[in-house]
C-alpha atoms as a PDB file:
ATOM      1  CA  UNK A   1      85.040 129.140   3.697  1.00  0.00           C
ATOM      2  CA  UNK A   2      88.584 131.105   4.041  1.00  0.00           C
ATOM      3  CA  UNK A   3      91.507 130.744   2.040  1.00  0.00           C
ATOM      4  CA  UNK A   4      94.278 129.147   3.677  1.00  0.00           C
ATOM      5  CA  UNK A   5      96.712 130.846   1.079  1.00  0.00           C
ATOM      6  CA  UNK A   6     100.403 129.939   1.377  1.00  0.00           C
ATOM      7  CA  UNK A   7      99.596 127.749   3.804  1.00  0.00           C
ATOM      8  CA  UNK A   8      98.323 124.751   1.582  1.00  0.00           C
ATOM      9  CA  UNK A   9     101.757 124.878  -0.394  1.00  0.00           C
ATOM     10  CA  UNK A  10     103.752 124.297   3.251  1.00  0.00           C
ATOM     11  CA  UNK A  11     104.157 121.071   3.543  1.00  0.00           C
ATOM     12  CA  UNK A  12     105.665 120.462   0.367  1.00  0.00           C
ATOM     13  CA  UNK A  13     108.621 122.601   1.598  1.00  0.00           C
ATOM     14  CA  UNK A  14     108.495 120.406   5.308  1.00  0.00           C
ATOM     15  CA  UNK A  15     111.279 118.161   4.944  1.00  0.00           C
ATOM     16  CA  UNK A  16     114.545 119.605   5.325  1.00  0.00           C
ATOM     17  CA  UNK A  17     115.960 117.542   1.951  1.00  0.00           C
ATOM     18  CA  UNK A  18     113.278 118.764   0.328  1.00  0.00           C
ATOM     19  CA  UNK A  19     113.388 122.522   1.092  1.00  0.00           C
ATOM     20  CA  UNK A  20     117.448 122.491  -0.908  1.00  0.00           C
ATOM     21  CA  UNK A  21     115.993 120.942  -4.120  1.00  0.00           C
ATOM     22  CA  UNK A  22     113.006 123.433  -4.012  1.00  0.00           C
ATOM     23  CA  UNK A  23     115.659 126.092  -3.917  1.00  0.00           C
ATOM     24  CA  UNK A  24     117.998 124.854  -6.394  1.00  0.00           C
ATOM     25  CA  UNK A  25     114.996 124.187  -8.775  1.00  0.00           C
ATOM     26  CA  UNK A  26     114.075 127.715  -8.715  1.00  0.00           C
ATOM     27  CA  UNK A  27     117.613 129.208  -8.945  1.00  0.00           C
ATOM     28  CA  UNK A  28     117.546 127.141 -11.944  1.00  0.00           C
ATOM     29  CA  UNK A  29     114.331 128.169 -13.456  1.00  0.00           C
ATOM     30  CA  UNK A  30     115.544 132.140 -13.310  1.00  0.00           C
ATOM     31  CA  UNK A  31     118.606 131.492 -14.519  1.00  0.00           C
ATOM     32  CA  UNK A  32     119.186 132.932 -18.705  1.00  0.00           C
ATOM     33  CA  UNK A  33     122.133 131.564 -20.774  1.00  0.00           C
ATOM     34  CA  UNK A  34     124.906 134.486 -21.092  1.00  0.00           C
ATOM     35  CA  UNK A  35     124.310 136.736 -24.479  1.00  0.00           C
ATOM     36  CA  UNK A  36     126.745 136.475 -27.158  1.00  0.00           C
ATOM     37  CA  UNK A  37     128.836 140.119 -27.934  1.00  0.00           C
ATOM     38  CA  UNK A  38     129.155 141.268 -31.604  1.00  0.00           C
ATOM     39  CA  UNK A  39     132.661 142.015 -32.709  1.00  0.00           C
ATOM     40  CA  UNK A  40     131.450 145.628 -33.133  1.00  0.00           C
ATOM     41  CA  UNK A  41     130.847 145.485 -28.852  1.00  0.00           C
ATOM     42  CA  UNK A  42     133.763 143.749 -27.914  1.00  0.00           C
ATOM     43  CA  UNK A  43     135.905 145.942 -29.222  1.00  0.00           C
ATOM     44  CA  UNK A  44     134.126 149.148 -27.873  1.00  0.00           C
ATOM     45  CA  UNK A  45     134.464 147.572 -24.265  1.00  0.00           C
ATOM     46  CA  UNK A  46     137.787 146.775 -25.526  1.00  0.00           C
ATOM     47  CA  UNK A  47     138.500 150.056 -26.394  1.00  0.00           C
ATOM     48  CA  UNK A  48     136.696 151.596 -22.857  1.00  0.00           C
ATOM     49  CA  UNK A  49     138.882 149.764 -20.769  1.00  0.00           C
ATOM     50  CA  UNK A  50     141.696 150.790 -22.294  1.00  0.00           C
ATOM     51  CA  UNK A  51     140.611 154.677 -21.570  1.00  0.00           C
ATOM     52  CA  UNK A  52     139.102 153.572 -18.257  1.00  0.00           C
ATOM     53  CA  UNK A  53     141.896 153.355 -15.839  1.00  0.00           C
ATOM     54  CA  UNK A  54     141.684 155.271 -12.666  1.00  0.00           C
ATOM     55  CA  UNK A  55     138.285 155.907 -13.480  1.00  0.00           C
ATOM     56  CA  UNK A  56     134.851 155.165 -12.769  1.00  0.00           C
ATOM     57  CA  UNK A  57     133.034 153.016 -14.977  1.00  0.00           C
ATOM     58  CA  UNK A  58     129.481 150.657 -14.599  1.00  0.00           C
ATOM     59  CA  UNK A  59     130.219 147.646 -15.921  1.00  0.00           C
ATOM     60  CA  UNK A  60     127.159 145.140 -16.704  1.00  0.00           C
ATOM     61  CA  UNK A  61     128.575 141.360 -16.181  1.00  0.00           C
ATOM     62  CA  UNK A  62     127.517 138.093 -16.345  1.00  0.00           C
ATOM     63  CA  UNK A  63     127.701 135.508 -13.693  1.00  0.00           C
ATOM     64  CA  UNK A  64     125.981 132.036 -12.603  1.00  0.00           C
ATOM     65  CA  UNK A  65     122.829 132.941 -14.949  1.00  0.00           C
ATOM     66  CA  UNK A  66     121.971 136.376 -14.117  1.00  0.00           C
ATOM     67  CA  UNK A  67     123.430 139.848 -15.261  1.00  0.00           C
ATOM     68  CA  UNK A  68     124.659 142.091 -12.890  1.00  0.00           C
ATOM     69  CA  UNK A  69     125.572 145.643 -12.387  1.00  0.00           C
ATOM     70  CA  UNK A  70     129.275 146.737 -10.877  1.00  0.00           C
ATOM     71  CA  UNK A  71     130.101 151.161 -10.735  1.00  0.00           C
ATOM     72  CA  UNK A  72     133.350 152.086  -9.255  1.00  0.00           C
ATOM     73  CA  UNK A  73     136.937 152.459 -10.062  1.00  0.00           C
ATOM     74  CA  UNK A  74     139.337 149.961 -11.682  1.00  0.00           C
ATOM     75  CA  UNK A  75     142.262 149.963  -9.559  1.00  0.00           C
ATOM     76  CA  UNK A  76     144.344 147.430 -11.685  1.00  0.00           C
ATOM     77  CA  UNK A  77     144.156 145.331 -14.481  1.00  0.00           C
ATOM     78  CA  UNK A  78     145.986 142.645 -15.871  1.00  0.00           C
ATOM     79  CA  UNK A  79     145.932 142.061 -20.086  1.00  0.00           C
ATOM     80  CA  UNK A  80     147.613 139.197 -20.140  1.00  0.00           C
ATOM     81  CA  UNK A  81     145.450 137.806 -17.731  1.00  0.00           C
ATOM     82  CA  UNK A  82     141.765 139.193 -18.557  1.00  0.00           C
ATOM     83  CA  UNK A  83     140.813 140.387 -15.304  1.00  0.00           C
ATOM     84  CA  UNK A  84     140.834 143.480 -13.795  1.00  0.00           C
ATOM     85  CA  UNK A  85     139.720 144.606  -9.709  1.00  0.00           C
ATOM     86  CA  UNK A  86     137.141 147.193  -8.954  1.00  0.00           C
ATOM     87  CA  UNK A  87     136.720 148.341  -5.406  1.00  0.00           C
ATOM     88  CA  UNK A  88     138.043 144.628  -4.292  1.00  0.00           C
ATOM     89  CA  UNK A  89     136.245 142.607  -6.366  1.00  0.00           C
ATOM     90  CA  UNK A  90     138.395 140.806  -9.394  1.00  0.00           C
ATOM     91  CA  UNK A  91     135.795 140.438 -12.647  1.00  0.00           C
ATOM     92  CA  UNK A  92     137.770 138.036 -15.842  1.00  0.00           C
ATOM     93  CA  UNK A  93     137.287 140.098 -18.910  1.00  0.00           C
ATOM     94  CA  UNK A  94     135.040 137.159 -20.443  1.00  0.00           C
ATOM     95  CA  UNK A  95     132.419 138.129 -18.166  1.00  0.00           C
ATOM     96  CA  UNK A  96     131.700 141.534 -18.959  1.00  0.00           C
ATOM     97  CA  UNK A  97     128.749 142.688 -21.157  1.00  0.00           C
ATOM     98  CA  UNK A  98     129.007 146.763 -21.239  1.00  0.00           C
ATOM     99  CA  UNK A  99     131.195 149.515 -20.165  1.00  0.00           C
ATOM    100  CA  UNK A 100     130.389 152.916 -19.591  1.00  0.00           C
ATOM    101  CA  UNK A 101     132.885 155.528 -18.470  1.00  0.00           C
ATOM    102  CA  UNK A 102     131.384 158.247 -15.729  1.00  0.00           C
END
């Protein structure tokens, strides 16, 4: 006797409803809860964006329950605000997790 392999788990994904909760059940499953910074680290990614303008940085960020990785170079940013834009993309400063210059 062969193994069917992926087949037998097909018709649990058959129904068109069905195959949107499958997926949002296993978005949910990977998805971590966003780590808490020290004092000590917020204020050393405080102090690197301060330094970090016109420059390129790697910034590790958190968002919808994954971390992610961002290099470029901050064209603008916005203190009163807490955001700044890198290559197009705007990141809130309550997102980020790391920054290293170079």
């Amino acid at each position: 006797m062969s193994d069917r392999g992926m087949k037998k788990w097909a018709p649990y994904a058959s129904l068109i409803e069905q195959k949107s909760t499958i997926a949002k059940m296993k978005n949910h499953r990977v998805q971590v809860k966003k780590p808490q910074l020290s004092q000590d680290m917020a204020h050393e990614i405080n102090d690197c964006l301060l330094r970090a303008k016109d420059q390129h940085v790697v910034i590790d960020y958190f968002f919808e329950g994954s971390k992610h990785h961002l290099s470029g170079i901050i064209t603008k940013m916005n203190y009163e605000q807490k955001w700044l834009m890198i290559d197009q993309l705007t990141l809130s400063f309550d997102l980020i997790l790391s920054v290293r210059i170079g």
